[in-house]
Protein backbone atom coordinates (compact mmCIF):
# COMPACT_ATOMS: atom_id res chain seq x y z
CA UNK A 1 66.03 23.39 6.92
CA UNK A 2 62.21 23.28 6.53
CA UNK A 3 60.78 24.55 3.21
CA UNK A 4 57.18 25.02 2.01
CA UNK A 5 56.46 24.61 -1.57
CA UNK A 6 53.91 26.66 -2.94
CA UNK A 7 52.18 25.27 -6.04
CA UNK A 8 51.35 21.80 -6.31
CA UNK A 9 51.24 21.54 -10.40
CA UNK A 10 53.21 19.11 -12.92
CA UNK A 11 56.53 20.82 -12.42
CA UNK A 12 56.35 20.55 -8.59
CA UNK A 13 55.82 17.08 -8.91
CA UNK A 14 58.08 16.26 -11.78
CA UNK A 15 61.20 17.68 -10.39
CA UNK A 16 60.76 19.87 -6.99
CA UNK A 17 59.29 17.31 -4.75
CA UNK A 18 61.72 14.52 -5.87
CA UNK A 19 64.92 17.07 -5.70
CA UNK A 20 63.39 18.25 -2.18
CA UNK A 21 63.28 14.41 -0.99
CA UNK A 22 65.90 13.31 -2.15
CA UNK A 23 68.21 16.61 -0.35
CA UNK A 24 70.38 16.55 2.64
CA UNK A 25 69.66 20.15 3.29
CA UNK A 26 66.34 20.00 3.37
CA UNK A 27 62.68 19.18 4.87
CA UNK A 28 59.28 19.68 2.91
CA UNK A 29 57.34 20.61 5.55
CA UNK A 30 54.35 22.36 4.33
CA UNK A 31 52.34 22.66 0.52
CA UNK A 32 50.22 25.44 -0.64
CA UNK A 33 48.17 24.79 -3.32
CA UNK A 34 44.15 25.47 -4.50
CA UNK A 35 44.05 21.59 -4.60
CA UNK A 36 47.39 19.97 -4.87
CA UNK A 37 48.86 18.13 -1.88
CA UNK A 38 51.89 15.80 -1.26
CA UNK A 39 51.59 12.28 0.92
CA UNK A 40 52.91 12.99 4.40
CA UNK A 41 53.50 16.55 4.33
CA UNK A 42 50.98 19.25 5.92
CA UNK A 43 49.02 21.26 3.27
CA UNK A 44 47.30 24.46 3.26
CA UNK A 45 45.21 25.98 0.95
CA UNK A 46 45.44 29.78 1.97
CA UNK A 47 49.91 31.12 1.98
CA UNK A 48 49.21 33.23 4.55
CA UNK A 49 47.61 31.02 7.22
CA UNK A 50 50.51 28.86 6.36
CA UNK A 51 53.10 31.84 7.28
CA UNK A 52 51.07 31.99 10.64
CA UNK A 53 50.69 28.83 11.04
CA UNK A 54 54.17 27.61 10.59
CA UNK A 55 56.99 30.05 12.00
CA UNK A 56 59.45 27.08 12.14
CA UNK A 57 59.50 27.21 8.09
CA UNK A 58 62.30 28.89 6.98
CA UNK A 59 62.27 29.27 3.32
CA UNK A 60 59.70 29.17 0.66
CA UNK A 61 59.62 27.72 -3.04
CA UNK A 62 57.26 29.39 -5.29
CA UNK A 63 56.35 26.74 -8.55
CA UNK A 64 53.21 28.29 -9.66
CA UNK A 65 52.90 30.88 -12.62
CA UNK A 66 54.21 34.13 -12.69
CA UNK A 67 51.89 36.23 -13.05
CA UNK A 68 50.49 36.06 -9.25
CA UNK A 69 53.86 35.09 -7.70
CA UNK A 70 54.80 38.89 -6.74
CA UNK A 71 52.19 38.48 -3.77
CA UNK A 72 53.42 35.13 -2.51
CA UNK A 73 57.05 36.52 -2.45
CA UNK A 74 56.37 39.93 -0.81
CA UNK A 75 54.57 37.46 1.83
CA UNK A 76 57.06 35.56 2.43
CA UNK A 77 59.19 38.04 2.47
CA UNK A 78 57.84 40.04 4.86
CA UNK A 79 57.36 37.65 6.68
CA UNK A 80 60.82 36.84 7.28
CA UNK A 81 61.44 33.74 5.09
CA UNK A 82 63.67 32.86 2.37
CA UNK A 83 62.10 32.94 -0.84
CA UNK A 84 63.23 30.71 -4.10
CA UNK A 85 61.63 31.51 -7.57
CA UNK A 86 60.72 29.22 -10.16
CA UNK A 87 61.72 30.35 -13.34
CA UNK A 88 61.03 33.02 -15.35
CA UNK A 89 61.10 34.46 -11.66
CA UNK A 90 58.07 36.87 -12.58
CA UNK A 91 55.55 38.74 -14.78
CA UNK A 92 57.81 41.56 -15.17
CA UNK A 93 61.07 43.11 -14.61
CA UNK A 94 60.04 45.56 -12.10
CA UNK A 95 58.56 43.78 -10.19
CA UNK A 96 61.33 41.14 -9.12
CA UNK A 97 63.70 44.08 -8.76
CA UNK A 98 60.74 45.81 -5.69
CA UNK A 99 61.30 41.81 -4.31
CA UNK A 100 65.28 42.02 -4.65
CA UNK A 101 64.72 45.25 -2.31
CA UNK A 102 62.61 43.98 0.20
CA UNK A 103 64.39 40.88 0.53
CA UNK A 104 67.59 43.08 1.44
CA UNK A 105 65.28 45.00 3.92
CA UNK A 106 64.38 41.97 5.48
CA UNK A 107 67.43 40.25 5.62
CA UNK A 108 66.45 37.14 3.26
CA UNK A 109 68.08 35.20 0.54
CA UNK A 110 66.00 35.99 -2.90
CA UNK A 111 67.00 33.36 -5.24
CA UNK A 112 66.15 33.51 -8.98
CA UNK A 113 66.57 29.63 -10.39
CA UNK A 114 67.20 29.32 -13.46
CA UNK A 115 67.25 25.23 -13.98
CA UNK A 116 68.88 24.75 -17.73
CA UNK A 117 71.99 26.22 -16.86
CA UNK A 118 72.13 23.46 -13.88
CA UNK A 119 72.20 21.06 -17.43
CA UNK A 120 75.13 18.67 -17.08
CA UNK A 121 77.22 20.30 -20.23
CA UNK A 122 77.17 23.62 -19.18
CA UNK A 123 80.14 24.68 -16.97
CA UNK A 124 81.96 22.48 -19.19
CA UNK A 125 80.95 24.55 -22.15
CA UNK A 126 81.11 28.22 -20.79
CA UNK A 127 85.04 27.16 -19.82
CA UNK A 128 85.77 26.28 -23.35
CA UNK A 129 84.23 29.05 -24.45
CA UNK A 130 85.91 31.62 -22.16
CA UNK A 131 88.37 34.15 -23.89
CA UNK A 132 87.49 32.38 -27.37
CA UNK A 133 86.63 34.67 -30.01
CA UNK A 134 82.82 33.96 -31.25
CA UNK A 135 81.81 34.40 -35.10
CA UNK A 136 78.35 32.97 -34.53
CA UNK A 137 75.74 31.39 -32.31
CA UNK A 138 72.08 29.58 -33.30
CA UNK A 139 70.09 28.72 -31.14
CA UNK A 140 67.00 25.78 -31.97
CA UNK A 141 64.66 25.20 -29.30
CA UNK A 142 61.52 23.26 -30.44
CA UNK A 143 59.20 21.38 -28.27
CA UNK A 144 55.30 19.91 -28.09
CA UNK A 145 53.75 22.30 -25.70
CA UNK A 146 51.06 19.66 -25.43
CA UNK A 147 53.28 17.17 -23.80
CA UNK A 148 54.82 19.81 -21.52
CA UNK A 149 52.13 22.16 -20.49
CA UNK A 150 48.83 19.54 -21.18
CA UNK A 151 45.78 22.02 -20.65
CA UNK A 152 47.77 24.48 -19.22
CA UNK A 153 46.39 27.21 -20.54
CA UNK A 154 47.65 30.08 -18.79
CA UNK A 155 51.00 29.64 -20.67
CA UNK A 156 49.20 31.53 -23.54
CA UNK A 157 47.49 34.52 -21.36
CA UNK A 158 49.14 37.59 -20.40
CA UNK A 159 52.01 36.85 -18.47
CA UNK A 160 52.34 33.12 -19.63
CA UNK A 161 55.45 34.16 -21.93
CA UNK A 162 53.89 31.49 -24.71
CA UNK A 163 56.80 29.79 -26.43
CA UNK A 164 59.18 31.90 -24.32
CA UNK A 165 58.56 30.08 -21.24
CA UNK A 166 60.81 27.22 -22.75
CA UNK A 167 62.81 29.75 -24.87
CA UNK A 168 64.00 31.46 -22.18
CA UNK A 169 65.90 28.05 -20.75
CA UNK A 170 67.82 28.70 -23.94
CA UNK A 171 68.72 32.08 -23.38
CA UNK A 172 69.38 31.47 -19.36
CA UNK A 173 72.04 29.28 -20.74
CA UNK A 174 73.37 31.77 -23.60
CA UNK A 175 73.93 33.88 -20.61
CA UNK A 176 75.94 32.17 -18.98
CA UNK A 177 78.04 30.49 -21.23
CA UNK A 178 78.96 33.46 -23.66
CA UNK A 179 82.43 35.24 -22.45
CA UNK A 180 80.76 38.71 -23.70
CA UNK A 181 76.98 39.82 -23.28
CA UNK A 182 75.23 40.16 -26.59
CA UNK A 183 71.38 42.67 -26.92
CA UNK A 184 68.40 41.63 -29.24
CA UNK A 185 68.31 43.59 -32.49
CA UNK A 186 65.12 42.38 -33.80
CA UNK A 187 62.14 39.85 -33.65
CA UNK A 188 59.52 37.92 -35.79
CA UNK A 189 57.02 37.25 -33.32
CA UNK A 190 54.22 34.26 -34.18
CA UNK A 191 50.78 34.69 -32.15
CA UNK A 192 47.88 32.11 -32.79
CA UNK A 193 44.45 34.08 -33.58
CA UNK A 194 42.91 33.14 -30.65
CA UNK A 195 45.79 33.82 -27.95
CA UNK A 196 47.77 36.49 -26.21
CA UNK A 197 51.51 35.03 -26.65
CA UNK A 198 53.32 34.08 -29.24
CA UNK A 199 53.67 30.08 -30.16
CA UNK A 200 56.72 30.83 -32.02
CA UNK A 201 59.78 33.31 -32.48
CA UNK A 202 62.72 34.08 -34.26
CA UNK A 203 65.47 36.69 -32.91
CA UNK A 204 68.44 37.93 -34.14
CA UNK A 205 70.77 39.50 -31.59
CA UNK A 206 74.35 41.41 -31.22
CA UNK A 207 77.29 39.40 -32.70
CA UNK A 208 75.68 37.07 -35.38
CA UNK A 209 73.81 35.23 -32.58
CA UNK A 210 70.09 34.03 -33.65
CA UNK A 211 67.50 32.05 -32.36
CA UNK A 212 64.16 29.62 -33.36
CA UNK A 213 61.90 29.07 -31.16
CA UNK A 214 58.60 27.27 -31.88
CA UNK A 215 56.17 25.29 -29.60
CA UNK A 216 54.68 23.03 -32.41
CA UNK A 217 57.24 20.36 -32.86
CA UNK A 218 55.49 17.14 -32.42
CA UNK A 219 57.96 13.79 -32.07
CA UNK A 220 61.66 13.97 -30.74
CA UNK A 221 62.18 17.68 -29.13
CA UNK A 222 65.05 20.03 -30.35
CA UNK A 223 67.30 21.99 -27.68
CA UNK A 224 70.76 22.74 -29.15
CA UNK A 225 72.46 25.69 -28.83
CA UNK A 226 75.64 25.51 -31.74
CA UNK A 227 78.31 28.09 -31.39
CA UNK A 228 81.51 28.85 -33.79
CA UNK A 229 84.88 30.77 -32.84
CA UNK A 230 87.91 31.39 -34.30
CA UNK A 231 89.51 28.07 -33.36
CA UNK A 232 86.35 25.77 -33.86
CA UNK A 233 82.86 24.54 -33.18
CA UNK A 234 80.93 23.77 -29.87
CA UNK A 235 77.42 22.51 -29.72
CA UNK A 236 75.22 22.00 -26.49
CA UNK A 237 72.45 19.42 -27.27
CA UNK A 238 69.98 17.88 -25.36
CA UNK A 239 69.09 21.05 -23.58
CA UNK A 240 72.91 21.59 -22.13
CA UNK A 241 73.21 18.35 -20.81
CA UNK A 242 75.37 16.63 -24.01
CA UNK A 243 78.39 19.22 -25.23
CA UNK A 244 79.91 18.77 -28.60
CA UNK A 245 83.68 20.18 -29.48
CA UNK A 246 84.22 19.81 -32.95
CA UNK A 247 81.41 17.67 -33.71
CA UNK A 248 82.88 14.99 -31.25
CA UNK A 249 81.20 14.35 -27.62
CA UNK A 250 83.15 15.57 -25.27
CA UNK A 251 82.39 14.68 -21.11
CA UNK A 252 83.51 17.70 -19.86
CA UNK A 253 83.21 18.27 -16.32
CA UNK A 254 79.60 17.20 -15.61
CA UNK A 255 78.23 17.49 -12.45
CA UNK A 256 76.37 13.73 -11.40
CA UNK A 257 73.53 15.88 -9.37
CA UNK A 258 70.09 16.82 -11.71
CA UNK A 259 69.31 20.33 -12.30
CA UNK A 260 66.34 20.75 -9.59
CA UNK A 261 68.27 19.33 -6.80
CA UNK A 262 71.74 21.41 -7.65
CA UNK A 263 69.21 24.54 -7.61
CA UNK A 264 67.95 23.31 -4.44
CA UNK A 265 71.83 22.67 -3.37
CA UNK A 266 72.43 26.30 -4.43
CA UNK A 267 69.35 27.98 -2.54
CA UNK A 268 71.02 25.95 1.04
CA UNK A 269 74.35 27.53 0.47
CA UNK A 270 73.08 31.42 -0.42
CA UNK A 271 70.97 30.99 2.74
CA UNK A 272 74.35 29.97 4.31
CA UNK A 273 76.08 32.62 3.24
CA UNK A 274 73.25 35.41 4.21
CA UNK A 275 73.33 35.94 0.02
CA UNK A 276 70.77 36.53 -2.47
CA UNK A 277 71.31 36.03 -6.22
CA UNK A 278 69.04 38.26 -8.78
CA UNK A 279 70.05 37.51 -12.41
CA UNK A 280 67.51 39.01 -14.80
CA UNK A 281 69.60 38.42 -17.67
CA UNK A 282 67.22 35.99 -19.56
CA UNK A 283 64.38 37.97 -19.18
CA UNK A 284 65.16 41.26 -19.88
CA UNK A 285 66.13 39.32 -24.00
CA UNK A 286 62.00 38.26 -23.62
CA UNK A 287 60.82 42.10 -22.11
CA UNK A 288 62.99 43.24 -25.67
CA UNK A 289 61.63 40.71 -27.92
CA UNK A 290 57.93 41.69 -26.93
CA UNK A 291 59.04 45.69 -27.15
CA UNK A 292 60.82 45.46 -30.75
CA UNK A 293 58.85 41.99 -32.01
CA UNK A 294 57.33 42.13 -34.97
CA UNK A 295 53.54 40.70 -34.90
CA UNK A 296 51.76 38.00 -36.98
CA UNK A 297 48.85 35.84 -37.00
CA UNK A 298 48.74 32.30 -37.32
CA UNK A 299 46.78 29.28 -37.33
CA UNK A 300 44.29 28.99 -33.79
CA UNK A 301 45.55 27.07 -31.26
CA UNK A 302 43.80 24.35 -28.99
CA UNK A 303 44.92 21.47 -26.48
């Protein structure tokens, strides 16, 4: 199937163009980007001379921020395509859900990626979990947003999501994995003086589940995800790709295909199957943690 991938930034060439290429399903056939472009493969600058241009393009990948992804999507949309969302898959809540709509009008698979729970560890860990009792869950997710978002500074405008643009890879895994849903109780919400979203957070949740989340970690990078039950321990490390029972690795189940190309593996067999798959799970814990966080000021922040 030919695809067009809109946004040509870091994560589009980190992990979509590879997981593209390296696909049976599919064919990049067209880019959109301001600037961006990728050897070999037609690029526009303007999505919807692209959408006239190219009727033979089937489905369209959206990689760039969310905050003016609603437009792309209704586009393609409309326009009769397929349409795959980088995650978080938008600004707001509301606004996917008007998407989720239209792509049912139209006909089209709407496919909301979320790429951590694609981590090697995870099925593996949401079967041992399933039916167990849980007594507590803590989550520590700590990265350099230097190294992962160099510049970028949209992360820390309205809409960027700050430090929950990582955090919410831990909580698309938490959603999957726990047998029972849990809701955000409260927040501690860190903002530097001279941006819009937070650079750290701390939330407490439903059944004794917590979670850190700070942007500032310099040297090695902190993902885990440790959860107790009634009949023992289970840890996911490494951002869900190593699982831990009982403080001893266990292999589990994993799946030898990377998380972009089993998203991309996904998106092929929802198109297959006329299907669209909406979970707003992750984000509706970051649209409560901005509604009940509590605010305060830290040190400014520049790249």
């Amino acid at each position: 199937m030919k695809l067009a991938l809109v946004g040509i930034g870091k994560i589009a060439v980190d992990q979509h163009v590879p997981a593209i290429a390296a696909s049976p399903d599919w064919q990049l056939a067209a880019t959109v980007s301001r600037a961006g472009t990728v050897d070999g493969v037609e690029a526009f600058t303007d999505m919807a001379n692209m959408l006239a241009q190219r009727p033979d393009i089937t489905t369209v990948s959206l990689a760039i921020p969310p905050v003016p992804r609603f437009a792309y999507a209704q586009a393609a949309i409309r326009a009769g395509r397929h349409v795959m969302l980088e995650k978080p898959p938008g600004a707001t809540l509301a606004e996917v859900h008007a998407l989720e709509a239209l792509a049912a009008e139209h006909g089209v698979t709407l496919y909301t990626t979320w790429h951590s729970r694609m981590a090697h560890a995870v099925a593996p860990a949401k079967a041992w979990l399933a039916e167990k009792s849980i007594t507590r869950a803590r989550i520590t997710w700590r990265e350099d947003v230097r190294k992962w978002h160099p510049g970028q500074d949209w992360v820390f405008e309205p809409g960027g999501m700050g430090v929950f643009d990582p955090g919410i890879n831990a909580l698309s895994i938490l959603t999957e994995i726990l047998p029972a849903p849990v809701h955000l109780q409260a927040a501690d919400l860190e903002f530097p003086a001279n941006r819009q979203t937070p650079i750290a957070a701390r939330l407490t949740f439903s059944g004794n589940v917590a979670a850190d989340f700070d942007w500032r970690q310099t040297g090695p990078q902190t993902w885990d995800i440790e959860i107790d039950t009634t009949v023992g321990a289970m840890a996911l490390r490494m951002g869900g790709n190593v699982l831990e029972i009982g403080d001893q690795p266990s292999r589990g189940e994993n799946t030898i295909m990377g998380e972009y190309p089993a998203l991309y593996a996904r998106m092929a067999d929802l198109i297959c199957q006329s299907r669209s798959e909406v979970d707003l799970a992750p984000m509706v814990h970051v649209a409560d943690a901005m509604t009940l966080g509590k605010r305060s000021i830290t040190d400014p922040f520049y790249f």
